[in-house]
Protein backbone atom coordinates (compact mmCIF):
# COMPACT_ATOMS: atom_id res chain seq x y z
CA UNK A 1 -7.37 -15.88 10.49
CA UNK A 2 -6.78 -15.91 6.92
CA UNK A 3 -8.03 -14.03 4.39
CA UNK A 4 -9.21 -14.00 0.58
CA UNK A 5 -7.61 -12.85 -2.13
CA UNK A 6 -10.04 -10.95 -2.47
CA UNK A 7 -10.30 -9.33 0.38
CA UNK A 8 -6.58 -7.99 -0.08
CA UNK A 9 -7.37 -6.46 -3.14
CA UNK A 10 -10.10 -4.80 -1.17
CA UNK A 11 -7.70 -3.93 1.79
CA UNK A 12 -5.12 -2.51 -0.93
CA UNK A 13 -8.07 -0.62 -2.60
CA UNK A 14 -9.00 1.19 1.04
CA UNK A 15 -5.79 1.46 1.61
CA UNK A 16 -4.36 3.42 -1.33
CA UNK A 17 -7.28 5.73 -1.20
CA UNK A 18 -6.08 6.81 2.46
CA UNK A 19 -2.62 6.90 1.54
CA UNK A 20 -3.82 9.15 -1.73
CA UNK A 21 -5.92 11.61 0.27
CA UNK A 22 -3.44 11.62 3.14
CA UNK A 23 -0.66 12.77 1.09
CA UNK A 24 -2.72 15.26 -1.32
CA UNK A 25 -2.41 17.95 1.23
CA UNK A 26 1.37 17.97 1.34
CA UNK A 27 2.44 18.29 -1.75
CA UNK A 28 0.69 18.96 -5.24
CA UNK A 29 1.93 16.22 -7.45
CA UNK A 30 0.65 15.67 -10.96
CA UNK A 31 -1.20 13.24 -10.98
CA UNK A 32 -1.67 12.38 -15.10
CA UNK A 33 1.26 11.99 -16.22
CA UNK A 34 2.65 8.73 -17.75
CA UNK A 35 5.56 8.01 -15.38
CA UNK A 36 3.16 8.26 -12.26
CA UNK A 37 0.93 5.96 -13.62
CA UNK A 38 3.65 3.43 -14.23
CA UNK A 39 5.04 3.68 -11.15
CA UNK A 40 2.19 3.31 -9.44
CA UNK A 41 0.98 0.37 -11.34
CA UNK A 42 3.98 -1.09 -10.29
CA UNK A 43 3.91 -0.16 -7.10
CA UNK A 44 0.84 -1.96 -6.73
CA UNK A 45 1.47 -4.34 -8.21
CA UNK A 46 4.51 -5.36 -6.12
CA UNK A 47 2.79 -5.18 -2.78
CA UNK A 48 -0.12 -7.43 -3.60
CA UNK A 49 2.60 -10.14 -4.85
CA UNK A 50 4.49 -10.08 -2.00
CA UNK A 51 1.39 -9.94 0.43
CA UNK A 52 0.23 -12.71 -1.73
CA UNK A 53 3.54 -14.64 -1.35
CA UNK A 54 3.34 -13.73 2.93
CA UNK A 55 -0.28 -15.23 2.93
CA UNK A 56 1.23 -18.52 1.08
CA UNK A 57 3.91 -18.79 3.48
CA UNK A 58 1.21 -18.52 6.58
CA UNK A 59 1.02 -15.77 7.42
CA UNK A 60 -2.05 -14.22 9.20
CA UNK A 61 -4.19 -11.56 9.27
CA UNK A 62 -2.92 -10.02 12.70
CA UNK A 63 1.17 -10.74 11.33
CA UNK A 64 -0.13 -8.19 7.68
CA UNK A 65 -2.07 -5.70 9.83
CA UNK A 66 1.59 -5.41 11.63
CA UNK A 67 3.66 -4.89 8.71
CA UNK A 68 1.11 -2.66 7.49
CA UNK A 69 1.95 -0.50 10.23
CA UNK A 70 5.15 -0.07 10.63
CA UNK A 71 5.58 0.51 6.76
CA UNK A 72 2.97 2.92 7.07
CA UNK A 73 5.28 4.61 9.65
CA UNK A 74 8.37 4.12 8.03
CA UNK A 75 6.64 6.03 4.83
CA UNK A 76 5.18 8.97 7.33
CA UNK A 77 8.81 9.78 8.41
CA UNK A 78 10.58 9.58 4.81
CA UNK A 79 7.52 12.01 3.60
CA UNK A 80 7.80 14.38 6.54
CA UNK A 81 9.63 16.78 4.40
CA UNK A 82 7.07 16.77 2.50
């Protein structure tokens, strides 16, 4: 099953809110400064190219939801110290 677009910018959306709210508990970070928001911007805007660029090569729904995952766990064990 492939998706939109669209609906990747709406799974990145959900997904960075959960990541956000996850991690706001661990640490206090500041939030408004300058370098965070660049980062972040291109943090984001890394991860919808290359999801973009997996969906082009054919990649499906079920193959994403699996990356997700394991990033997602890589990520919970580097910010364990945390």
């Amino acid at each position: 099953m492939k998706i939109t677009k669209r609906q990747l910018r709406r799974i990145i959306k959900e997904e960075k809110v959960k990541l956000v709210s996850e991690a706001a508990p661990r640490k206090t970070i500041e939030y408004q400064g300058e370098e965070w928001f660049q980062a972040f911007d291109e943090l984001n805007e890394a991860l919808v190219n290359l999801l973009a660029n997996a969906l082009d090569a054919g990649l499906l729904e079920d193959d994403l939801n699996d990356a997700w995952a394991a990033t997602k766990t890589y990520v919970d064990e580097m910010m364990g110290g945390f």
